[in-house]
C-alpha atoms as a PDB file:
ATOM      1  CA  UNK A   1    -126.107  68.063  61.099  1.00  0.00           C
ATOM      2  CA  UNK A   2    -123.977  71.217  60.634  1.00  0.00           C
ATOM      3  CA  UNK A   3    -121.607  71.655  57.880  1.00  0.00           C
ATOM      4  CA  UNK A   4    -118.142  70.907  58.101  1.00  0.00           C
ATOM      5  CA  UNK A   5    -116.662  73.734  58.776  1.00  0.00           C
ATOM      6  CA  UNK A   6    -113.830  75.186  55.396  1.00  0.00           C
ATOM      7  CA  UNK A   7    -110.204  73.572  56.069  1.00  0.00           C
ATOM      8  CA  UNK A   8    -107.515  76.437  57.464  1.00  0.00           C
ATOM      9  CA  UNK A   9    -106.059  78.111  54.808  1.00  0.00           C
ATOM     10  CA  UNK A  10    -102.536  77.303  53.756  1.00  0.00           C
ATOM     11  CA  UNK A  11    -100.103  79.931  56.262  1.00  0.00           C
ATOM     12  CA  UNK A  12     -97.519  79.243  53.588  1.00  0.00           C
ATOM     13  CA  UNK A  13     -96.914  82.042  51.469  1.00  0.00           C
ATOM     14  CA  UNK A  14     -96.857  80.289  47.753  1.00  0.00           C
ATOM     15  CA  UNK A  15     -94.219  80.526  45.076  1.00  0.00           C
ATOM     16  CA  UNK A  16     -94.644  83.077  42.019  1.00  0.00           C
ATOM     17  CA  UNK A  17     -93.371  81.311  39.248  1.00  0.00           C
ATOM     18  CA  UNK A  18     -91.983  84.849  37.332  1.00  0.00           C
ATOM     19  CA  UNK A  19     -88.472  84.342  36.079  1.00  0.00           C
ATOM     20  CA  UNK A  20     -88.446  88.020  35.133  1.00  0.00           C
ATOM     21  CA  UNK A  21     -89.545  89.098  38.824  1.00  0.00           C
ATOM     22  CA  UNK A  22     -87.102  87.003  40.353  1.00  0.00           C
ATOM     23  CA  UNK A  23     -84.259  88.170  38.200  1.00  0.00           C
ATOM     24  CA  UNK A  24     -85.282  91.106  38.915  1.00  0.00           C
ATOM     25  CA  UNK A  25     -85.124  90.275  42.632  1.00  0.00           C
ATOM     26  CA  UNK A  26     -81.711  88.904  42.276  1.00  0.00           C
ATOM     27  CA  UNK A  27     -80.245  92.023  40.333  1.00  0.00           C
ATOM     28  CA  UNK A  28     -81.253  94.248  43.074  1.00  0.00           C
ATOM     29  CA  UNK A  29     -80.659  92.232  46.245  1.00  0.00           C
ATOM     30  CA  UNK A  30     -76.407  91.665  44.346  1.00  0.00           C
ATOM     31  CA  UNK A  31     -76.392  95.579  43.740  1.00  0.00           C
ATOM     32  CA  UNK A  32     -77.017  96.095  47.818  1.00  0.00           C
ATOM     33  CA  UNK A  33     -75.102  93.049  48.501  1.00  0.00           C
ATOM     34  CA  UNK A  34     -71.752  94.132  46.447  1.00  0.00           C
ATOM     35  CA  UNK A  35     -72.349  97.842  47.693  1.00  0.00           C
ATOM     36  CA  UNK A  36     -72.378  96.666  51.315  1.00  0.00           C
ATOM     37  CA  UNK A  37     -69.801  94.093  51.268  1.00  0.00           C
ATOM     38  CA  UNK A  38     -67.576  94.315  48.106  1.00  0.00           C
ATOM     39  CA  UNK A  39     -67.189  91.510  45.545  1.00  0.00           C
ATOM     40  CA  UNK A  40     -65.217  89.004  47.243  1.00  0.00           C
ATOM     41  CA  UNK A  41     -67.088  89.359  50.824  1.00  0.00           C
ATOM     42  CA  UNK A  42     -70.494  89.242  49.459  1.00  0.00           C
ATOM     43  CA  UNK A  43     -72.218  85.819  48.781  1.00  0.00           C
ATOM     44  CA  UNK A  44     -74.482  83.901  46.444  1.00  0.00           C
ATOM     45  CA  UNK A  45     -76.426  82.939  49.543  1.00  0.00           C
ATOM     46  CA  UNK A  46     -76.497  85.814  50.807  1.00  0.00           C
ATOM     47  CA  UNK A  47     -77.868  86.993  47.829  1.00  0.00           C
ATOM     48  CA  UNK A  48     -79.994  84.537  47.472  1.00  0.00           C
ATOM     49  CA  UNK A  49     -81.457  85.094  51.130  1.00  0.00           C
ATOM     50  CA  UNK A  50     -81.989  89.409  50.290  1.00  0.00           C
ATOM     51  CA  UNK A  51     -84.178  88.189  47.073  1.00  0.00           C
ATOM     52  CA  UNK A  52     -86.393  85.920  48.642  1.00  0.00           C
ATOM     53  CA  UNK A  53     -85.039  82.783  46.090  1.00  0.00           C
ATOM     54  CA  UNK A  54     -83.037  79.841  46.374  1.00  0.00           C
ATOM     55  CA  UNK A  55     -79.367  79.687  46.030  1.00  0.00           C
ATOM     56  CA  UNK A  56     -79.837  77.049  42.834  1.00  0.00           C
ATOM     57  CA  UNK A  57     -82.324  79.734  41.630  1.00  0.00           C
ATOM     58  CA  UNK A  58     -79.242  82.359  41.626  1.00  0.00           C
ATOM     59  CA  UNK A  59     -77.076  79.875  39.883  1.00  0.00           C
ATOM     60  CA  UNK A  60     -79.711  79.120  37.170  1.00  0.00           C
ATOM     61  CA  UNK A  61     -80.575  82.728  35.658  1.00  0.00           C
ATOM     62  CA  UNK A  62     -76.693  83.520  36.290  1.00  0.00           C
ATOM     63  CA  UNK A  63     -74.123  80.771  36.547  1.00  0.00           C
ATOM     64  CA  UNK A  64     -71.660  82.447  38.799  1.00  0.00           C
ATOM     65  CA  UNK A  65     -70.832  85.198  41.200  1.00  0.00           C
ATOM     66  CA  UNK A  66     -68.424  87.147  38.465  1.00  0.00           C
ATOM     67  CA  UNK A  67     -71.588  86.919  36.146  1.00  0.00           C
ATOM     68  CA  UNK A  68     -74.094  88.193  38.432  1.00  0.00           C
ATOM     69  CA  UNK A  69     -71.682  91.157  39.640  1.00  0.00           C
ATOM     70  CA  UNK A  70     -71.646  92.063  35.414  1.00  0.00           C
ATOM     71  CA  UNK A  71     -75.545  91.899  35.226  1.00  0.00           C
ATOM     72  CA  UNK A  72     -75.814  94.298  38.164  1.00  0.00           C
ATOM     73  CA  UNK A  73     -73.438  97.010  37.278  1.00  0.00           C
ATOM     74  CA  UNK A  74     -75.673  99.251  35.444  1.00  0.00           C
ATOM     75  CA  UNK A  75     -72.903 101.012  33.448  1.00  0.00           C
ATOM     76  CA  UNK A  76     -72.532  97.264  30.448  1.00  0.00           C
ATOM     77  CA  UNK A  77     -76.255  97.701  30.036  1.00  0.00           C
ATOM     78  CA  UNK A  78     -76.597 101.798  29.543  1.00  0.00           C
ATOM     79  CA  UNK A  79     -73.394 101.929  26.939  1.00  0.00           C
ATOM     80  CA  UNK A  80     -76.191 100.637  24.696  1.00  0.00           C
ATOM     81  CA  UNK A  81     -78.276 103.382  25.369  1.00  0.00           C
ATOM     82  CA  UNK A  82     -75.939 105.904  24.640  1.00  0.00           C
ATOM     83  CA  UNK A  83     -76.111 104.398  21.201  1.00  0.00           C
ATOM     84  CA  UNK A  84     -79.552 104.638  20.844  1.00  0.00           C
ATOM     85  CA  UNK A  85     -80.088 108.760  22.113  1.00  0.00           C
ATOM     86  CA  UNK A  86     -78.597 110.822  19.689  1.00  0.00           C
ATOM     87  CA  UNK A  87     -80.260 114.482  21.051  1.00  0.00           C
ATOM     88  CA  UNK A  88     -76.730 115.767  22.429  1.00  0.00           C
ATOM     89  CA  UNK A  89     -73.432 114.694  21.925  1.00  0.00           C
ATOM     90  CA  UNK A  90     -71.582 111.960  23.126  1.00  0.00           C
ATOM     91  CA  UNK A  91     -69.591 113.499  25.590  1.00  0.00           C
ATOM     92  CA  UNK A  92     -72.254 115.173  27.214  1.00  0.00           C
ATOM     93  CA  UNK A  93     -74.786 111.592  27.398  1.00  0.00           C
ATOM     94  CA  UNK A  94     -71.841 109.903  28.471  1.00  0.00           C
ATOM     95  CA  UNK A  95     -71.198 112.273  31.517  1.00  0.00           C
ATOM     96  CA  UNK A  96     -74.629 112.945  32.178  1.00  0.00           C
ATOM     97  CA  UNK A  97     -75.331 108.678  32.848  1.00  0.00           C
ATOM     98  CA  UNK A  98     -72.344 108.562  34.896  1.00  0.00           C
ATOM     99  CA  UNK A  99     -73.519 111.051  36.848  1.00  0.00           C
ATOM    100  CA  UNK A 100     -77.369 109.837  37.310  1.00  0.00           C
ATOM    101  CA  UNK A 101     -75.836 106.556  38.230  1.00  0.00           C
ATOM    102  CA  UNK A 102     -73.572 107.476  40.735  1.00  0.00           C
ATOM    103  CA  UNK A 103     -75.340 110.656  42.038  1.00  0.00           C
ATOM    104  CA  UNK A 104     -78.895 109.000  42.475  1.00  0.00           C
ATOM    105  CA  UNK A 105     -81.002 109.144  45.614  1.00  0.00           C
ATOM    106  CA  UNK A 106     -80.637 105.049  46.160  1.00  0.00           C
ATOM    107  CA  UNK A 107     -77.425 104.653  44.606  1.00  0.00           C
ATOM    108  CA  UNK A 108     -75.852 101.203  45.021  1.00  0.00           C
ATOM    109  CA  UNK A 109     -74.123 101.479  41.621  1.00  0.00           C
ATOM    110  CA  UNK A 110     -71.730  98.115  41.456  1.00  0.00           C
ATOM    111  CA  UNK A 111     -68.818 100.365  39.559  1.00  0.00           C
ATOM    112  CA  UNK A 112     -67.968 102.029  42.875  1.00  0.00           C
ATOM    113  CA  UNK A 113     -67.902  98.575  44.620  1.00  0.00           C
ATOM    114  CA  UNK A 114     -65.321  97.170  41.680  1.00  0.00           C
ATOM    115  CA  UNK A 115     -62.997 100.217  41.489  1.00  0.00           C
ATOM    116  CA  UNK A 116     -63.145  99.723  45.984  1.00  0.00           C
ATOM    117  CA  UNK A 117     -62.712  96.296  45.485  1.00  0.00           C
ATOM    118  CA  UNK A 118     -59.499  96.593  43.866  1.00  0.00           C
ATOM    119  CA  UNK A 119     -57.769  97.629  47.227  1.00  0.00           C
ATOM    120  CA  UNK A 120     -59.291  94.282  48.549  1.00  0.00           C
ATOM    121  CA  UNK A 121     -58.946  91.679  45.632  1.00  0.00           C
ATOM    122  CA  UNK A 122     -56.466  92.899  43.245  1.00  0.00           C
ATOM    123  CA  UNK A 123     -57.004  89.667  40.755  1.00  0.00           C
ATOM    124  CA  UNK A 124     -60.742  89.806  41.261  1.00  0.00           C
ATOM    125  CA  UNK A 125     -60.550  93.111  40.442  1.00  0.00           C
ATOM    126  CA  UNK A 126     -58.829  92.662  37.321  1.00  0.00           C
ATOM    127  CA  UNK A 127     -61.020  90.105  36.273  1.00  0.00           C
ATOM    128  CA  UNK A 128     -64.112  91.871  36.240  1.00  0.00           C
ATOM    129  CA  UNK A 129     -62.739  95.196  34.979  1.00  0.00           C
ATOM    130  CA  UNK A 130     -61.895  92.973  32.111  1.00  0.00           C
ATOM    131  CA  UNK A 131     -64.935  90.992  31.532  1.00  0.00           C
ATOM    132  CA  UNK A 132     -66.650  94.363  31.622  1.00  0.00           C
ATOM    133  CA  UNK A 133     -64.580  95.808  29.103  1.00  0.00           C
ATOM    134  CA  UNK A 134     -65.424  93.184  26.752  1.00  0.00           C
ATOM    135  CA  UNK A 135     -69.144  93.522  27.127  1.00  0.00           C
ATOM    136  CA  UNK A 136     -68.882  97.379  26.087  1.00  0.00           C
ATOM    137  CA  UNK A 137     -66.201  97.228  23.250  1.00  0.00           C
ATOM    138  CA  UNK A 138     -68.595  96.498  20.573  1.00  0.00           C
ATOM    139  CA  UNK A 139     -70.942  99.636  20.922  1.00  0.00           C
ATOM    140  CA  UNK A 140     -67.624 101.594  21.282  1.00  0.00           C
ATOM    141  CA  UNK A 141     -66.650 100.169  18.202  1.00  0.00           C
ATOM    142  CA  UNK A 142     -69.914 100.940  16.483  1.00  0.00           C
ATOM    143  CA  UNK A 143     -69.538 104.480  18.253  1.00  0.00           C
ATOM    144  CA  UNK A 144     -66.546 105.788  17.239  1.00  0.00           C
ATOM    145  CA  UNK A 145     -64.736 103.143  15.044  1.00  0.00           C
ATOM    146  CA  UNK A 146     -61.880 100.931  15.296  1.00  0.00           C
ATOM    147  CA  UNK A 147     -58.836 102.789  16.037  1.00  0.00           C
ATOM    148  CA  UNK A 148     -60.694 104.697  18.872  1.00  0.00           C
ATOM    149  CA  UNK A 149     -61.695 101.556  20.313  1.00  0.00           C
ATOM    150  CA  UNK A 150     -57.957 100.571  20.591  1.00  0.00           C
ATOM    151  CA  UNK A 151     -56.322 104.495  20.930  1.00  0.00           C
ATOM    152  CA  UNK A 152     -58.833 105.979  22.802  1.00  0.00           C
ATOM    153  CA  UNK A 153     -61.445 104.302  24.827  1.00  0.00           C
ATOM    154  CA  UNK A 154     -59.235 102.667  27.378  1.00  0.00           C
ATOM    155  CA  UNK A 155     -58.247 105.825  28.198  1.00  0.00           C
ATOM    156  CA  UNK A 156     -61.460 106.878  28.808  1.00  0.00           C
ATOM    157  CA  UNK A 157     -62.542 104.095  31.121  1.00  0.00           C
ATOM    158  CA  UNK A 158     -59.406 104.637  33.105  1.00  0.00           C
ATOM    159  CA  UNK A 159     -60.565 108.729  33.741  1.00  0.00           C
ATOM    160  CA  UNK A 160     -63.725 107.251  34.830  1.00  0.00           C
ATOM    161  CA  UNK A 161     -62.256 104.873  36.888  1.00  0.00           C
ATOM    162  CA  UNK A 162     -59.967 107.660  38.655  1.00  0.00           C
ATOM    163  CA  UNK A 163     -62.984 109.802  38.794  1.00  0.00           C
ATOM    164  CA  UNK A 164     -64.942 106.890  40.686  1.00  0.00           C
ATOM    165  CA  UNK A 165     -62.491 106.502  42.564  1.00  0.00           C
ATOM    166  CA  UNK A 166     -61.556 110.364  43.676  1.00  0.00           C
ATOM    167  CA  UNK A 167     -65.326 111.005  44.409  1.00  0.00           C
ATOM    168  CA  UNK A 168     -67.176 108.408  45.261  1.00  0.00           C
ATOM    169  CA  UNK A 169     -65.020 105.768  47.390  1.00  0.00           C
ATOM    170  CA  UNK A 170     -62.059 108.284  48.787  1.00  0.00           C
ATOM    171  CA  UNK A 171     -64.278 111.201  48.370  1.00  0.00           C
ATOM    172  CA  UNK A 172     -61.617 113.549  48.585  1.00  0.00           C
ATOM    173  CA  UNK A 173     -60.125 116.834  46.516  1.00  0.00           C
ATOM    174  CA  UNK A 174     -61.451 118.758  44.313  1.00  0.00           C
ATOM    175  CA  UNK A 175     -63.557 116.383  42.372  1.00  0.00           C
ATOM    176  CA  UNK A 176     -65.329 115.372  45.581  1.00  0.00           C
ATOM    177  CA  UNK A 177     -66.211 119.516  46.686  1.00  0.00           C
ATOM    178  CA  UNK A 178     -67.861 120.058  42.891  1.00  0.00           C
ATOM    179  CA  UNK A 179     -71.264 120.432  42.810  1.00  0.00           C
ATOM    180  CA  UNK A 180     -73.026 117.674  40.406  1.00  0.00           C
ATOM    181  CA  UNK A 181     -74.500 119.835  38.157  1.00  0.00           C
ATOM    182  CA  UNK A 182     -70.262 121.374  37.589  1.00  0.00           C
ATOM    183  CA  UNK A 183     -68.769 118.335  38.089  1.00  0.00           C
ATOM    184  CA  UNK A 184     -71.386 116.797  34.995  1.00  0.00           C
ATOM    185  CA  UNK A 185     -70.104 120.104  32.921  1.00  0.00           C
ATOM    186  CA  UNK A 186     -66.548 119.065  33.549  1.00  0.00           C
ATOM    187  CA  UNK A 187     -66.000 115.743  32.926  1.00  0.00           C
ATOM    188  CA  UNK A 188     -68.228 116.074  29.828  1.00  0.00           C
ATOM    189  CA  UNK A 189     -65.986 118.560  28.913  1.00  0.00           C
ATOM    190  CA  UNK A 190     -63.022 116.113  29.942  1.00  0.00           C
ATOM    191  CA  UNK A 191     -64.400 113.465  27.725  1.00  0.00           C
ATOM    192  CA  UNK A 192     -65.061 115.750  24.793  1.00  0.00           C
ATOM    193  CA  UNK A 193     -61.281 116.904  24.882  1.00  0.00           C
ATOM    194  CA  UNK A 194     -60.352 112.801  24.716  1.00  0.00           C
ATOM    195  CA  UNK A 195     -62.627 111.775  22.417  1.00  0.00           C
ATOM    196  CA  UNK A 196     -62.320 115.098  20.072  1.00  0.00           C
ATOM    197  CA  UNK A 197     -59.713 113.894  17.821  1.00  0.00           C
ATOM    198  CA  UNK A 198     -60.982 111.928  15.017  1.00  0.00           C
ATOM    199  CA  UNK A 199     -59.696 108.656  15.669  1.00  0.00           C
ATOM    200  CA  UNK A 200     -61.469 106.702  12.947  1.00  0.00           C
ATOM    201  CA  UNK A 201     -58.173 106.379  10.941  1.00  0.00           C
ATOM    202  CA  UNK A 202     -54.552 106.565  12.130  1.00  0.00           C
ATOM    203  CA  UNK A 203     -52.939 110.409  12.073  1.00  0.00           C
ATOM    204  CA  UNK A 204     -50.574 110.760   8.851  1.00  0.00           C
ATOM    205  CA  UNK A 205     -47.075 109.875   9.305  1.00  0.00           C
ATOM    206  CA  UNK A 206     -45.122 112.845   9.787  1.00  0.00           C
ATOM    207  CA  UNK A 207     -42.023 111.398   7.411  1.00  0.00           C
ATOM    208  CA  UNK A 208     -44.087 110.150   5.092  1.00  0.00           C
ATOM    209  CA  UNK A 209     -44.926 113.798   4.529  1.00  0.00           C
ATOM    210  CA  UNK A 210     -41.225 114.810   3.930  1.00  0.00           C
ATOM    211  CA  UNK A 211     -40.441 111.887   1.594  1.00  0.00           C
END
């Protein structure tokens, strides 16, 4: 009698269990998703659907839309490694990240899609831009010390944010005709004129010099 011939295999592709890959997954499917869409049209399912993962899956590495949006904008995870590189000055690795983010080949950088959204969702907006700003104040703080953190850095995230926004969503003026590699040179330059002041401890009061 002839053996039984092997059962069919499975068609049914089966499940990786790799909570890194799938984050992974999720990160980039949310950085097209927000790109495409903006923050407030895009969805968790959606997202969800792009990564190849359940919605619950979504929820369980990230809790929430607003906290997935933070993961994926590239700019609360590479203030970190500004700390860390120490070859040129700050100014100039500041400027040059922006740039690389914004400027890549595949850019979907999440940054653009918050200062766009802000036309669309003016509370969202807020939100985030706040919930962002809290992730980043600590290596500012261990950057360039107290008093900047409170005197100057806020005015350096809103020249990137009017820089975002003149180039890359309205893409219009003068920023937007620069070439990278001048438009890099400038705003490093820009930054270096912000941050050049020592800010580490107030200026001296002016009448306490006359007393």
């Amino acid at each position: 009698m002839p053996p039984a011939p092997d059962p069919s295999p499975d068609p049914r592709p089966r499940r990786v269990r790799d909570p890194e890959l799938h984050r992974r997954a999720i990160l980039e499917a949310a950085a097209q998703a927000f790109a495409e869409r903006g923050y407030s049209r895009a969805t968790l399912r959606d997202i969800a659907r792009r990564a190849g993962v359940t919605h619950g899956l979504v929820l369980r590495h990230f809790g929430s839309k607003e906290n997935l949006f933070l993961a994926a904008v590239p700019g609360t995870r590479d203030v970190d490694k500004l700390a860390e590189d120490s070859t040129e000055p700050l100014p100039t690795r500041i400027a040059r990240e922006f740039v690389r983010r914004l400027e890549g080949p595949h850019s979907n950088d999440t940054f653009v899609t918050l200062v766009r959204s802000a036309t669309d969702d003016e509370h969202a907006a807020a939100g985030l831009y706040a919930a962002m700003e809290e992730r980043t104040n600590e290596t500012y703080r261990r950057l360039l010390g107290g008093h900047a953190l409170e005197h100057r850095v806020p005015f350096l995230a809103a020249l990137l944010v009017g820089v975002t926004f003149s180039r890359y969503v309205i893409r219009a003026g003068a920023l937007a005709g620069m070439s990278a590699e001048r438009f890099t040179e400038d705003l490093a330059g820009s930054i270096d004129a912000l941050l050049r002041v020592d800010a580490r401890a107030p200026s001296p009061d002016p009448s306490a010099e006359q007393a």
